[in-house]
PDB file of N, CA and C in Angstrom:
ATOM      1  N   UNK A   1       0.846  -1.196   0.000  1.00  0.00           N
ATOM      2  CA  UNK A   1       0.000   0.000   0.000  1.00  0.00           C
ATOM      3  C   UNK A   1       0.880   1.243   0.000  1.00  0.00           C
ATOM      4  N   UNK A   2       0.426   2.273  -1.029  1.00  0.00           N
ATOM      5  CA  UNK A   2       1.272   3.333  -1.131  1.00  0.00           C
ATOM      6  C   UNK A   2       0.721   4.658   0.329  1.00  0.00           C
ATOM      7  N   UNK A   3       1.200   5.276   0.391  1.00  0.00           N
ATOM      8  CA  UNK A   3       0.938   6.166   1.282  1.00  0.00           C
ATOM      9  C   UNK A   3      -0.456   6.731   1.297  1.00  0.00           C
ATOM     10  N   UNK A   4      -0.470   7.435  -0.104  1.00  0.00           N
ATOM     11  CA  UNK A   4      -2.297   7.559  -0.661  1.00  0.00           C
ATOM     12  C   UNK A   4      -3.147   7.573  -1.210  1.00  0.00           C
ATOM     13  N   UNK A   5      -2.582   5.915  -2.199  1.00  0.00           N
ATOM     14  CA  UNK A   5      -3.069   5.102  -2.837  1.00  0.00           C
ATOM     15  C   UNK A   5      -3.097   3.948  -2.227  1.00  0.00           C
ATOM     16  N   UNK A   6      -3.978   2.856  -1.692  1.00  0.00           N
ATOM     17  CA  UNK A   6      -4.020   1.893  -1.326  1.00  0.00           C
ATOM     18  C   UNK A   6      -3.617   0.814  -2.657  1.00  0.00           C
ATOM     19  N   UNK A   7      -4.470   0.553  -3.665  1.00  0.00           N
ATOM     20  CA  UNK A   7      -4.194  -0.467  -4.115  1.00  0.00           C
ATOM     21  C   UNK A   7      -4.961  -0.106  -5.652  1.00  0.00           C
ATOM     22  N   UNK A   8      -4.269  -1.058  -6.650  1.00  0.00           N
ATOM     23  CA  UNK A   8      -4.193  -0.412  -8.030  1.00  0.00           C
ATOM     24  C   UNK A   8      -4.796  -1.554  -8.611  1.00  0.00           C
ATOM     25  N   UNK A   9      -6.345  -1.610  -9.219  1.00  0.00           N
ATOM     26  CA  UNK A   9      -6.719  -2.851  -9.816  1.00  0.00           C
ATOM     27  C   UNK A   9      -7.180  -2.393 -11.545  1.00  0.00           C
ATOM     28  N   UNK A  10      -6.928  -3.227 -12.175  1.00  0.00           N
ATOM     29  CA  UNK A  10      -6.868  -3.374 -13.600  1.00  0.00           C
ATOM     30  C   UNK A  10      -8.274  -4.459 -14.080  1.00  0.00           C
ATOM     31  N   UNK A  11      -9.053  -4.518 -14.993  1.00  0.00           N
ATOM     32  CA  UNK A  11      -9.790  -5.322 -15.138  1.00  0.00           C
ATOM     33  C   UNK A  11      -9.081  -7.031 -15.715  1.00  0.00           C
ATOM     34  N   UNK A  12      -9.371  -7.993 -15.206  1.00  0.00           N
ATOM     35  CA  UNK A  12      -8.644  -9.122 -15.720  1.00  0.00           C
ATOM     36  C   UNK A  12      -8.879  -9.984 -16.824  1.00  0.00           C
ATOM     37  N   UNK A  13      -9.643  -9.629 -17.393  1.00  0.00           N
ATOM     38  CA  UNK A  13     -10.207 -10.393 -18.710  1.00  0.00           C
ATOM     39  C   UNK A  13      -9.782  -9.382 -19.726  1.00  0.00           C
ATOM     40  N   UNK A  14      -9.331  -8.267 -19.571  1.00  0.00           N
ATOM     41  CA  UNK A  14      -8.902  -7.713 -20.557  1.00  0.00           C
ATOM     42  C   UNK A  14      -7.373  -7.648 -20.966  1.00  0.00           C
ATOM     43  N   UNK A  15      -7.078  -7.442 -22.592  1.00  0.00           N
ATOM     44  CA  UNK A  15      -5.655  -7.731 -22.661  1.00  0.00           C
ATOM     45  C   UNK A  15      -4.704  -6.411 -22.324  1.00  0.00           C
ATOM     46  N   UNK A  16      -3.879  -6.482 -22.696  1.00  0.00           N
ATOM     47  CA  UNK A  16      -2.678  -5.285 -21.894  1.00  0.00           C
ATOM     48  C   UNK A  16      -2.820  -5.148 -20.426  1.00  0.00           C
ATOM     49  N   UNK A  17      -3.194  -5.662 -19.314  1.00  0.00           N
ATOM     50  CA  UNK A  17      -3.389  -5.740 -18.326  1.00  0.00           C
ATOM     51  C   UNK A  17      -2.222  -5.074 -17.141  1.00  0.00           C
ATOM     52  N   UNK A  18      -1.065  -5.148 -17.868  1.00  0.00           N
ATOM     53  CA  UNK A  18       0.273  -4.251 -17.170  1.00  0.00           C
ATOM     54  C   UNK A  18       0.132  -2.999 -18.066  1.00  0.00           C
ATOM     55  N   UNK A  19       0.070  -2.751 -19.177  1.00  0.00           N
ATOM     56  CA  UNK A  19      -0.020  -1.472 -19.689  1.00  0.00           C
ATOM     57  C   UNK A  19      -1.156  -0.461 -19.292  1.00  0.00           C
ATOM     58  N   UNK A  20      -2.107  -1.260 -18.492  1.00  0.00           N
ATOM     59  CA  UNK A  20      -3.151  -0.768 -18.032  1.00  0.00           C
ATOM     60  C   UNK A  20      -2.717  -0.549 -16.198  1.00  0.00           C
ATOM     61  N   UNK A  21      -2.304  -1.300 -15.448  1.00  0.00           N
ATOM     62  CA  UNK A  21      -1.577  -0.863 -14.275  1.00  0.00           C
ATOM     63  C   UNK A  21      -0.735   0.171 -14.205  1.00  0.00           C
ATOM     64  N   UNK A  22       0.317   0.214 -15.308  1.00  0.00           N
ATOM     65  CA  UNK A  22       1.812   1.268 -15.226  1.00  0.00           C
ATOM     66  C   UNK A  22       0.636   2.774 -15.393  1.00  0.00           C
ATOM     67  N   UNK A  23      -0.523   2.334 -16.562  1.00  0.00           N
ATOM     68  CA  UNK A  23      -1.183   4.058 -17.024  1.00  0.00           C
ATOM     69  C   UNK A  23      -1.265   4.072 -15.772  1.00  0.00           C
ATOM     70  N   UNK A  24      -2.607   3.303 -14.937  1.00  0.00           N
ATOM     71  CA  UNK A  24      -2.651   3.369 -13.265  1.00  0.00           C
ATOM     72  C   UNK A  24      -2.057   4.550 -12.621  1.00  0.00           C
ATOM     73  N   UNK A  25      -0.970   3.575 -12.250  1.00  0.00           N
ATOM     74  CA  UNK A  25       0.364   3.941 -11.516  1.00  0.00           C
ATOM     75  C   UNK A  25       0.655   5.222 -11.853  1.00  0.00           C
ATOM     76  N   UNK A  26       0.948   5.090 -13.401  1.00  0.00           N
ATOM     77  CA  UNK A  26       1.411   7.073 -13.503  1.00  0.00           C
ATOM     78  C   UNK A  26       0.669   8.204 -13.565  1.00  0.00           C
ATOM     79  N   UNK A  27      -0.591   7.718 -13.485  1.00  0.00           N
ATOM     80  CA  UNK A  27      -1.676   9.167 -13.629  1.00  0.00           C
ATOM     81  C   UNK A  27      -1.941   9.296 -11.776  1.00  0.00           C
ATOM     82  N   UNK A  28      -1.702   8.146 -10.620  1.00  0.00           N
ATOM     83  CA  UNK A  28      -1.685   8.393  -9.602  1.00  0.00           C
ATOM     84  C   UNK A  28      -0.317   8.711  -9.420  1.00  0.00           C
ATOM     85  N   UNK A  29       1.153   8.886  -9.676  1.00  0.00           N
ATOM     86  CA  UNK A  29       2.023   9.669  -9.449  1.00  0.00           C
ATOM     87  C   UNK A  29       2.150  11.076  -9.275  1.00  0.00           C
ATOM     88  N   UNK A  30       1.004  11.297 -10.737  1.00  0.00           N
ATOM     89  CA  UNK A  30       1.005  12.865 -11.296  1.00  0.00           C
ATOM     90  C   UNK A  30       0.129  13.228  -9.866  1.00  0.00           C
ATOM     91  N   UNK A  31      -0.881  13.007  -9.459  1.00  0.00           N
ATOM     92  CA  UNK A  31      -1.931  13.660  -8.867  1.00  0.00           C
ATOM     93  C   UNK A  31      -1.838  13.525  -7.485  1.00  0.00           C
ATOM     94  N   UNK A  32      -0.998  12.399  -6.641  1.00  0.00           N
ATOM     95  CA  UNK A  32      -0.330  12.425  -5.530  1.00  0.00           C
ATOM     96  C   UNK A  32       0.251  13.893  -4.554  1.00  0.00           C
ATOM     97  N   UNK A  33       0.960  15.099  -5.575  1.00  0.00           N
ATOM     98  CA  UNK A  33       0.974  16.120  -5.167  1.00  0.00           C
ATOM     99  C   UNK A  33       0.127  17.090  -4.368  1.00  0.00           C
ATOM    100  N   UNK A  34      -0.487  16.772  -4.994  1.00  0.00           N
ATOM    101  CA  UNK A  34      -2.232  17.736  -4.637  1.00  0.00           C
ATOM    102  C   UNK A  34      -3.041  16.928  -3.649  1.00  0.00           C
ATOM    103  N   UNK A  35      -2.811  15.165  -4.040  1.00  0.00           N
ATOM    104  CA  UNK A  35      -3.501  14.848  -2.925  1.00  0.00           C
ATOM    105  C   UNK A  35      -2.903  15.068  -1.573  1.00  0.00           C
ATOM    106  N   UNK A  36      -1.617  15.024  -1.681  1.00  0.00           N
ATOM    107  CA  UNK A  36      -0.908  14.880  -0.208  1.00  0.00           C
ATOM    108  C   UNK A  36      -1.105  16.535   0.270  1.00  0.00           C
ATOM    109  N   UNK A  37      -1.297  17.465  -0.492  1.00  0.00           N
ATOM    110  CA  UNK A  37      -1.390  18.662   0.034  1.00  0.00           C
ATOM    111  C   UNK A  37      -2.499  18.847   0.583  1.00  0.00           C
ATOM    112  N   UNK A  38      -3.743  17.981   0.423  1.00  0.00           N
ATOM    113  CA  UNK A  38      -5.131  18.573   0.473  1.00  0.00           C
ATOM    114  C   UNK A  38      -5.585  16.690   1.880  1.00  0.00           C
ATOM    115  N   UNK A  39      -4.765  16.410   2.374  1.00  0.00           N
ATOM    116  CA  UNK A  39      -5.050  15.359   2.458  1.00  0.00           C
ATOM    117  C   UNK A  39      -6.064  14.364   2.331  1.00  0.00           C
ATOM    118  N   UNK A  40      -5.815  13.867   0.794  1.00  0.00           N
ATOM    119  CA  UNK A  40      -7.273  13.267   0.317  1.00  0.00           C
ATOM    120  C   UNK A  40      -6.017  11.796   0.332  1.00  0.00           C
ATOM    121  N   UNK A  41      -6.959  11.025   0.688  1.00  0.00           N
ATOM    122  CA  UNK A  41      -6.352   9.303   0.269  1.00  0.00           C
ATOM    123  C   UNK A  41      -7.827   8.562  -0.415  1.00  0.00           C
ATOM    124  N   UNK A  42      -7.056   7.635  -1.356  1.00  0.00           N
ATOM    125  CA  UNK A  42      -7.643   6.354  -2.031  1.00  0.00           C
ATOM    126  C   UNK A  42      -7.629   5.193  -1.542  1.00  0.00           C
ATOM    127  N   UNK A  43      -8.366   4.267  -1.873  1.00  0.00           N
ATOM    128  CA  UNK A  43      -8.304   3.040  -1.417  1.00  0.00           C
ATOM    129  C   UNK A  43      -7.832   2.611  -2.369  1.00  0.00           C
ATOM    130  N   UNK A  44      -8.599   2.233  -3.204  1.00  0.00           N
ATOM    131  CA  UNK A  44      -8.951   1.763  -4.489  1.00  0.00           C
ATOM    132  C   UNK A  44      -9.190   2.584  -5.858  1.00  0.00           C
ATOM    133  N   UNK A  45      -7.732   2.403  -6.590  1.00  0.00           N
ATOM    134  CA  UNK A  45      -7.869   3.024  -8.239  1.00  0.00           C
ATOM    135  C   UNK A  45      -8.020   2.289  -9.001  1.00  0.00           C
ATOM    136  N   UNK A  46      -9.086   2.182  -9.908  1.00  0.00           N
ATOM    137  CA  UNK A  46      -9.548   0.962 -10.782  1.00  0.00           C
ATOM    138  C   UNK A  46     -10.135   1.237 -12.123  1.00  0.00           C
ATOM    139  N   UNK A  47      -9.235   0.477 -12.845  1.00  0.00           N
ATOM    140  CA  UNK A  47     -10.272   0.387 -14.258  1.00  0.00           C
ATOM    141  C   UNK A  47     -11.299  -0.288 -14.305  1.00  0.00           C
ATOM    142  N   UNK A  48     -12.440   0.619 -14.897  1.00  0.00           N
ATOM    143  CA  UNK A  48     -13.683   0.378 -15.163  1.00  0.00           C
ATOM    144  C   UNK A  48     -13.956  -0.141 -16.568  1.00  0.00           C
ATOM    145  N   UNK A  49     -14.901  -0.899 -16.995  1.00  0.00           N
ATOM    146  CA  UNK A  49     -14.951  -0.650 -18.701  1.00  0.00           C
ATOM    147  C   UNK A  49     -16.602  -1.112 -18.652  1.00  0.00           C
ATOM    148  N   UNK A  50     -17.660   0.041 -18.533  1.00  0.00           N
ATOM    149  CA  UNK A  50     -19.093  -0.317 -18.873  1.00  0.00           C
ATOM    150  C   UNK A  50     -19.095  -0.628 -20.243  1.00  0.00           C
ATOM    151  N   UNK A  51     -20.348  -1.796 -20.229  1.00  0.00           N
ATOM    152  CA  UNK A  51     -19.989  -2.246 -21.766  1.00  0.00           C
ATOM    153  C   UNK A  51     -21.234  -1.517 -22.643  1.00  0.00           C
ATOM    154  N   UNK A  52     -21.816  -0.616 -22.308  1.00  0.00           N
ATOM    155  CA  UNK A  52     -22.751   0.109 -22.824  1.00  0.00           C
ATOM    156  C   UNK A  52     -22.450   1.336 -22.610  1.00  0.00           C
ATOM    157  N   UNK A  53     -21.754   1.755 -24.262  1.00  0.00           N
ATOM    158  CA  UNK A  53     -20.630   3.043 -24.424  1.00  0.00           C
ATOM    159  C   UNK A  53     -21.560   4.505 -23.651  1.00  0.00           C
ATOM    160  N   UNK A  54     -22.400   4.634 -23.641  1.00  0.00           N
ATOM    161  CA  UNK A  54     -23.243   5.902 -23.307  1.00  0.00           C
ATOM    162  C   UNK A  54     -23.593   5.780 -21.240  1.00  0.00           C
ATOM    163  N   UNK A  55     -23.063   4.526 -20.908  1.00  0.00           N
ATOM    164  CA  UNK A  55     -23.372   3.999 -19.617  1.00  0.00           C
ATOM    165  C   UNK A  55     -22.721   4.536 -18.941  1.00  0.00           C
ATOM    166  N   UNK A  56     -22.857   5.230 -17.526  1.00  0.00           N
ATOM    167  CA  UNK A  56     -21.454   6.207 -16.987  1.00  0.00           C
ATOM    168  C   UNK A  56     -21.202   5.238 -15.586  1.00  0.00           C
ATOM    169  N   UNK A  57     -21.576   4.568 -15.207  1.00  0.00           N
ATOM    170  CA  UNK A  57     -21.478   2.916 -14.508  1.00  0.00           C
ATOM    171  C   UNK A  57     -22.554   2.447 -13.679  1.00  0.00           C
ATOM    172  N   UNK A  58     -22.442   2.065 -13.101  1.00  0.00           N
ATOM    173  CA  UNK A  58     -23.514   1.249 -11.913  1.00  0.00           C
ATOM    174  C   UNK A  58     -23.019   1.358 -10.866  1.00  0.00           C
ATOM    175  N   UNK A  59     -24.255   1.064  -9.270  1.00  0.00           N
ATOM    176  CA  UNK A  59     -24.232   1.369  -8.161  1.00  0.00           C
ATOM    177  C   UNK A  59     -24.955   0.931  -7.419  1.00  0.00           C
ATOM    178  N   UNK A  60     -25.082   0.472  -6.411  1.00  0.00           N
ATOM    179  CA  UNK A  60     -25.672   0.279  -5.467  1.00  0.00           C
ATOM    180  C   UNK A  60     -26.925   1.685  -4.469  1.00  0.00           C
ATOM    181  N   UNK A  61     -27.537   1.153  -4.279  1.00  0.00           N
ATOM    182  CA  UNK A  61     -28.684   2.665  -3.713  1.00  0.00           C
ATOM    183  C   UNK A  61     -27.613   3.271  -2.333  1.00  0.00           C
ATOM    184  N   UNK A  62     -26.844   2.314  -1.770  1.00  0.00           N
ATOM    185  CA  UNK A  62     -26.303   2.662  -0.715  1.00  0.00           C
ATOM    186  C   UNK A  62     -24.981   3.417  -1.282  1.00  0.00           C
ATOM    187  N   UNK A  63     -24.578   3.853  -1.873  1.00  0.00           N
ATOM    188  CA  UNK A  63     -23.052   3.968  -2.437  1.00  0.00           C
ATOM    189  C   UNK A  63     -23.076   5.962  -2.916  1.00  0.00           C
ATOM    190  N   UNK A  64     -22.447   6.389  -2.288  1.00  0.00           N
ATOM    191  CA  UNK A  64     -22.718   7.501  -2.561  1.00  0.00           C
ATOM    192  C   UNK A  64     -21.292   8.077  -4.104  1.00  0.00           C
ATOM    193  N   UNK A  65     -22.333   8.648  -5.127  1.00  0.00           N
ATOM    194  CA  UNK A  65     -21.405   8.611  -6.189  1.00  0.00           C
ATOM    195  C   UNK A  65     -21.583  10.054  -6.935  1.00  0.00           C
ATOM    196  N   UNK A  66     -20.477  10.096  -7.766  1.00  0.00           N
ATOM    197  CA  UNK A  66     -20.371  11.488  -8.139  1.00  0.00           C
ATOM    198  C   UNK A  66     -19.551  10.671  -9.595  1.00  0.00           C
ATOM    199  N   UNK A  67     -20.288  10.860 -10.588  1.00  0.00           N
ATOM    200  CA  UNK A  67     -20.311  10.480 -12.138  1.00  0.00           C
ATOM    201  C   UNK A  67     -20.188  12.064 -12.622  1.00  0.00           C
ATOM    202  N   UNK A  68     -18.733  11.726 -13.791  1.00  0.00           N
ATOM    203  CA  UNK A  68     -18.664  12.773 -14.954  1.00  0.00           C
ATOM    204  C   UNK A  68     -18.411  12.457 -16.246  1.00  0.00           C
ATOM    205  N   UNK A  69     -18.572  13.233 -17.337  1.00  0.00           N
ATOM    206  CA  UNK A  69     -18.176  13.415 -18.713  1.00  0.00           C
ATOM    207  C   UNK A  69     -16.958  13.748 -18.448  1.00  0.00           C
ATOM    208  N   UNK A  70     -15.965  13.211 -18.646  1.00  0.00           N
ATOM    209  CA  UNK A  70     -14.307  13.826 -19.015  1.00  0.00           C
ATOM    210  C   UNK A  70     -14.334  14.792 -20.093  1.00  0.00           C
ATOM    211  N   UNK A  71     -13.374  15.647 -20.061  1.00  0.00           N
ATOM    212  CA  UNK A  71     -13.053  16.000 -21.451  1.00  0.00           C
ATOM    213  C   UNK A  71     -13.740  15.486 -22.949  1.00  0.00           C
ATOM    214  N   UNK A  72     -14.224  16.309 -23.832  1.00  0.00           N
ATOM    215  CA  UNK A  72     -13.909  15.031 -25.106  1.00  0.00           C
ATOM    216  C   UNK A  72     -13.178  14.964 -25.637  1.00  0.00           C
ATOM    217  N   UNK A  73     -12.419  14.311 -26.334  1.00  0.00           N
ATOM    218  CA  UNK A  73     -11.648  13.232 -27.325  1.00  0.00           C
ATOM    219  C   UNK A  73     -11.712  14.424 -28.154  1.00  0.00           C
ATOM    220  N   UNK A  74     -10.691  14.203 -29.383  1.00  0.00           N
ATOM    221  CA  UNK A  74     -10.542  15.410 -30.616  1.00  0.00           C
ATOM    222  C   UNK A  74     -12.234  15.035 -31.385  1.00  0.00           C
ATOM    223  N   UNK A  75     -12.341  15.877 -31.801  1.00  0.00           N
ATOM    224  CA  UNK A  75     -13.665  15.880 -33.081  1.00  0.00           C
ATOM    225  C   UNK A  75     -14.070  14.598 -33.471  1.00  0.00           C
ATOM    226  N   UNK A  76     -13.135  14.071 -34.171  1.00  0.00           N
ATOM    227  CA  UNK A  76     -13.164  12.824 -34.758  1.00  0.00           C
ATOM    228  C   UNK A  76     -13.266  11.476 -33.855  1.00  0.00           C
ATOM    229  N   UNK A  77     -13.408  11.734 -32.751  1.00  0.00           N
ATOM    230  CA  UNK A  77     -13.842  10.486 -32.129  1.00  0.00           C
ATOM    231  C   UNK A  77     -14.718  11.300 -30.725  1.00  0.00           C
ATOM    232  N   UNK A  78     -16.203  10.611 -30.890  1.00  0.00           N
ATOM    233  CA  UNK A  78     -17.012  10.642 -29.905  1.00  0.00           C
ATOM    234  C   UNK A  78     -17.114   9.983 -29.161  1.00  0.00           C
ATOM    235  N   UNK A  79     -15.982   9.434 -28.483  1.00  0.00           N
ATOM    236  CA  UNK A  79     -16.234   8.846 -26.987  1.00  0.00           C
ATOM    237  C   UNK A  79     -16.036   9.563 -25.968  1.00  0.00           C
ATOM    238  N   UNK A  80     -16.308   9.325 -25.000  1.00  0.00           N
ATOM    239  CA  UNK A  80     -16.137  10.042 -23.875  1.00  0.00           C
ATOM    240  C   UNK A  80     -15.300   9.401 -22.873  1.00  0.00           C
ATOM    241  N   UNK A  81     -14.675   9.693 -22.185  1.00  0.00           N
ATOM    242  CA  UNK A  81     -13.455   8.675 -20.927  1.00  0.00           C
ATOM    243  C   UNK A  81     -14.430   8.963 -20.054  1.00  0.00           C
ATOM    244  N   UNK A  82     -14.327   8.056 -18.600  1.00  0.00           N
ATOM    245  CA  UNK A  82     -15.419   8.546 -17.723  1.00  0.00           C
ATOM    246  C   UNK A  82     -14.667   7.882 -16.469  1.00  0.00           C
ATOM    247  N   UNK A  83     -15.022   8.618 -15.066  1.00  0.00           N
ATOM    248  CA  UNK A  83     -14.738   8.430 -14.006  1.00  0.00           C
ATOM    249  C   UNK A  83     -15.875   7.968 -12.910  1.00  0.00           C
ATOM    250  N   UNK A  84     -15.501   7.480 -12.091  1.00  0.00           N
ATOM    251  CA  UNK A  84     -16.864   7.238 -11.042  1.00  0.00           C
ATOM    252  C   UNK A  84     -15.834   7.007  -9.782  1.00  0.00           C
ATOM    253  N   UNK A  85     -16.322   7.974  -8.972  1.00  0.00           N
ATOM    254  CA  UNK A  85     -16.329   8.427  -7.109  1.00  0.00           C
ATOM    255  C   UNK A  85     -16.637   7.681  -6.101  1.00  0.00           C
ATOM    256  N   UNK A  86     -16.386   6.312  -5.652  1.00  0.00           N
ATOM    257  CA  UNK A  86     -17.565   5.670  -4.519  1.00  0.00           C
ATOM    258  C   UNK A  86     -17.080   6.167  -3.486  1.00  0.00           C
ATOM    259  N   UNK A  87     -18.017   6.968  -2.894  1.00  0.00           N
ATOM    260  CA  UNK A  87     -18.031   6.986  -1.201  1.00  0.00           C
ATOM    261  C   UNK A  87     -17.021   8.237  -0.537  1.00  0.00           C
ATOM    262  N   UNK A  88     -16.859   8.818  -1.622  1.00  0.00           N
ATOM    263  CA  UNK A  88     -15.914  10.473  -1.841  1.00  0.00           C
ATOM    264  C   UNK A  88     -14.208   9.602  -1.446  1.00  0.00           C
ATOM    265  N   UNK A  89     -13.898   9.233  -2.636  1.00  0.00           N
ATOM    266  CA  UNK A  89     -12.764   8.847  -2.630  1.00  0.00           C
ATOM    267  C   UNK A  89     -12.254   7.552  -2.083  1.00  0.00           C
ATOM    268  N   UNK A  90     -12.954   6.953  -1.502  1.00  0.00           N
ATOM    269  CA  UNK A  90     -12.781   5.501  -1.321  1.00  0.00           C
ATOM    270  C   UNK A  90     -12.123   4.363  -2.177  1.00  0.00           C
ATOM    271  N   UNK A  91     -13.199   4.462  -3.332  1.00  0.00           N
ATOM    272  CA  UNK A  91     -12.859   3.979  -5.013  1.00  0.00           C
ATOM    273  C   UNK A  91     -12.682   5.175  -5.834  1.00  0.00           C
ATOM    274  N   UNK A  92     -12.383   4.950  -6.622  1.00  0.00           N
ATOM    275  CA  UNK A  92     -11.987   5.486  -7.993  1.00  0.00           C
ATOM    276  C   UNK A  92     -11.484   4.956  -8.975  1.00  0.00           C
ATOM    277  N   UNK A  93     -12.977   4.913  -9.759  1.00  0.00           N
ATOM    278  CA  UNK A  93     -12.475   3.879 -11.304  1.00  0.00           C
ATOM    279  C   UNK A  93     -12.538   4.554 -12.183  1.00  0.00           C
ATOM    280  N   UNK A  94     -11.894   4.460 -13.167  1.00  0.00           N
ATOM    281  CA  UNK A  94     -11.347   5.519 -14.287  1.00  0.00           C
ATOM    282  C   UNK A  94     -11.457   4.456 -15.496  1.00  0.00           C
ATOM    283  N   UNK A  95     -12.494   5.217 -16.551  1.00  0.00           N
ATOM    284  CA  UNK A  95     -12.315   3.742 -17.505  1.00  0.00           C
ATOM    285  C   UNK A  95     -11.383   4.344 -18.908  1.00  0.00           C
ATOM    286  N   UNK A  96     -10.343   3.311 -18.956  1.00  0.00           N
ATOM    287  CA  UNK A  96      -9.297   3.225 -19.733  1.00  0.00           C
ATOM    288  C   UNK A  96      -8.717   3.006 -21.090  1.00  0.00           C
ATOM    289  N   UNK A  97     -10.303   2.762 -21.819  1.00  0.00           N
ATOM    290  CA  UNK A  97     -10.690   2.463 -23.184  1.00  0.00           C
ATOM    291  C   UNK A  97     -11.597   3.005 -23.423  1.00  0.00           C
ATOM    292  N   UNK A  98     -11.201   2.774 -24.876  1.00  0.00           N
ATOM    293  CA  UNK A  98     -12.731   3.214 -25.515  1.00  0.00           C
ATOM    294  C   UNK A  98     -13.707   2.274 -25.567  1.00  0.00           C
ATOM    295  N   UNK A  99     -15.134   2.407 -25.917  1.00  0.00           N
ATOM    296  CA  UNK A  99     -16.244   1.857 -26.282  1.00  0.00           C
ATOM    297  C   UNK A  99     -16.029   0.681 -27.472  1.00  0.00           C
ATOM    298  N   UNK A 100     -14.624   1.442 -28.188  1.00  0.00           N
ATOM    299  CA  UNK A 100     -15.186   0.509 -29.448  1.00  0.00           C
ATOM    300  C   UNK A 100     -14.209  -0.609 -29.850  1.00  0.00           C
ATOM    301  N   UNK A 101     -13.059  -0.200 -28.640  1.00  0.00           N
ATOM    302  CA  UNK A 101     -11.970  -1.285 -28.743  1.00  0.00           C
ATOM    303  C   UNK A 101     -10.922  -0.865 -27.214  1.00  0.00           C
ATOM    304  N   UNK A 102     -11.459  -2.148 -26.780  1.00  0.00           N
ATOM    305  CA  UNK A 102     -10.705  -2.647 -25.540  1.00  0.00           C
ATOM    306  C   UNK A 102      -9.745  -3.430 -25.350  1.00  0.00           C
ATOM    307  N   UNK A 103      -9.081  -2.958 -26.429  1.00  0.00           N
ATOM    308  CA  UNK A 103      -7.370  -3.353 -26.657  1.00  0.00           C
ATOM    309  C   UNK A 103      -6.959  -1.793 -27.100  1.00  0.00           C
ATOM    310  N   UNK A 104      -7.025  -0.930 -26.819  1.00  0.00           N
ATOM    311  CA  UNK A 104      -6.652   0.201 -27.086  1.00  0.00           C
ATOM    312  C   UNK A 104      -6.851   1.267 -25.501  1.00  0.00           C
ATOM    313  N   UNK A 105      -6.144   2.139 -25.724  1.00  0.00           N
ATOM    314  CA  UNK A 105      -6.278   3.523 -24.108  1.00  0.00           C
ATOM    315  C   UNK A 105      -6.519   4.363 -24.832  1.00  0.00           C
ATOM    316  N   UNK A 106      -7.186   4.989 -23.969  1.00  0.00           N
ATOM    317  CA  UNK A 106      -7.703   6.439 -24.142  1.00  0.00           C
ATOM    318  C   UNK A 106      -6.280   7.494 -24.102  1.00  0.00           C
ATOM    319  N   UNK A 107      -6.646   8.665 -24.640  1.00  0.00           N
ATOM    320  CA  UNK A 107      -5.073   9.607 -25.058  1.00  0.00           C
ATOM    321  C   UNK A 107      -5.186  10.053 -23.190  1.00  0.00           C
ATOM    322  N   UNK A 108      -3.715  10.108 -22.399  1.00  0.00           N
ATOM    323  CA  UNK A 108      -3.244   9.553 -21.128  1.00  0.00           C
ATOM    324  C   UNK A 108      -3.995  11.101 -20.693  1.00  0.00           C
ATOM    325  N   UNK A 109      -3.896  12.449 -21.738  1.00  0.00           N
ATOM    326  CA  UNK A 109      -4.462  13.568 -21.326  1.00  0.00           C
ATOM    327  C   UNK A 109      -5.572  13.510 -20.378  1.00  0.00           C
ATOM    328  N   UNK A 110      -6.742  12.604 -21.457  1.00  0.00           N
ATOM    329  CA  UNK A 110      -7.695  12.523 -21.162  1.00  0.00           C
ATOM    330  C   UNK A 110      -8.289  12.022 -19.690  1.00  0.00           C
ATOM    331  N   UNK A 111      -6.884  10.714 -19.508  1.00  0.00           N
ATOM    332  CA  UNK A 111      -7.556   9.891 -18.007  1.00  0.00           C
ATOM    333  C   UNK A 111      -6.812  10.926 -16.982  1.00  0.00           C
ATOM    334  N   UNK A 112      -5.930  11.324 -17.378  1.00  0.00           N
ATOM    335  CA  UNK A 112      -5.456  12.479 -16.135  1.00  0.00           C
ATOM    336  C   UNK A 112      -6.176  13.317 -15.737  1.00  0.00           C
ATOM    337  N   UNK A 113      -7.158  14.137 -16.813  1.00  0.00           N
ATOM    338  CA  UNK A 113      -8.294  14.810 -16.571  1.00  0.00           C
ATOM    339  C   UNK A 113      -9.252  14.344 -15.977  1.00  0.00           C
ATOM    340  N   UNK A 114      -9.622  13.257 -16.299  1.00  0.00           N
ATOM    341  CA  UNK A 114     -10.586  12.485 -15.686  1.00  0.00           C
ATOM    342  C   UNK A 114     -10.002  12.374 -14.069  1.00  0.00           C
ATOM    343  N   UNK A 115      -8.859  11.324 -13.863  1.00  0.00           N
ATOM    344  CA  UNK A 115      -8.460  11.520 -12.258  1.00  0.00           C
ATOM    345  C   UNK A 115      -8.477  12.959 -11.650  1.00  0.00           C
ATOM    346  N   UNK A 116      -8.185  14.083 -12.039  1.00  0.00           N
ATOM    347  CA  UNK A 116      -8.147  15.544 -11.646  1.00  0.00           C
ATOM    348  C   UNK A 116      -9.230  15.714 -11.058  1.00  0.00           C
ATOM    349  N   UNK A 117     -10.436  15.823 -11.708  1.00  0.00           N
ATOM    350  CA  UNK A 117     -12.091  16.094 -11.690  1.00  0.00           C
ATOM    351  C   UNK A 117     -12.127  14.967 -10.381  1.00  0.00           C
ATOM    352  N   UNK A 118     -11.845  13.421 -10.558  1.00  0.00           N
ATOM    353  CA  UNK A 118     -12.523  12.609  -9.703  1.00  0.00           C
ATOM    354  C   UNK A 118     -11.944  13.069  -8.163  1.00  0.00           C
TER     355      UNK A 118
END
């Protein structure tokens, strides 16, 4: 367990599964600064991948959540990256692909933005 990141999960049925940890890892490096200044800690940073591209995730009635639109993508591609909040920082899943191919990442801008906002 890192100081204020607890623990870094990747989805397991999907391929690149370390290229998907290291993004992890380095978009919680970048944002570590700010957290340690503001003392916010994580439990849990996790890739998400809803399989219904317009879906911003699922929840439980008990789970208190805070869902966003990231950034968009250049013109030419309408997906959206998306983040989800459980429990004000507890979790934080950040989904790491696109909609239309989950052998591919989203541009790293984008999930950094996304972690920023979450």
């Amino acid at each position: 367990m890192t100081d204020l990141i607890g623990e870094f999960n990747v989805l397991k049925k999907m391929d690149r599964q370390d290229e998907a940890t290291a993004l992890l890892r380095k978009i919680a490096s970048q944002v570590k600064p700010i957290m340690k200044k503001r003392g916010w800690k994580v439990t849990i940073l996790q890739e998400f991948f809803p399989t219904n591209p317009t879906l911003l995730g699922m929840c439980t009635p008990s789970q208190t959540l805070t869902l966003r639109h990231a950034d968009l993508l250049p013109s030419n591609d309408h997906s959206i990256s998306l983040g989800l909040n459980v429990n004000h920082g507890y979790k934080i899943c950040i989904r790491l692909r696109p909609h239309y191919d989950s052998k591919m990442f989203l541009p790293y801008e984008s999930l950094l933005g996304t972690m920023l906002h979450e």
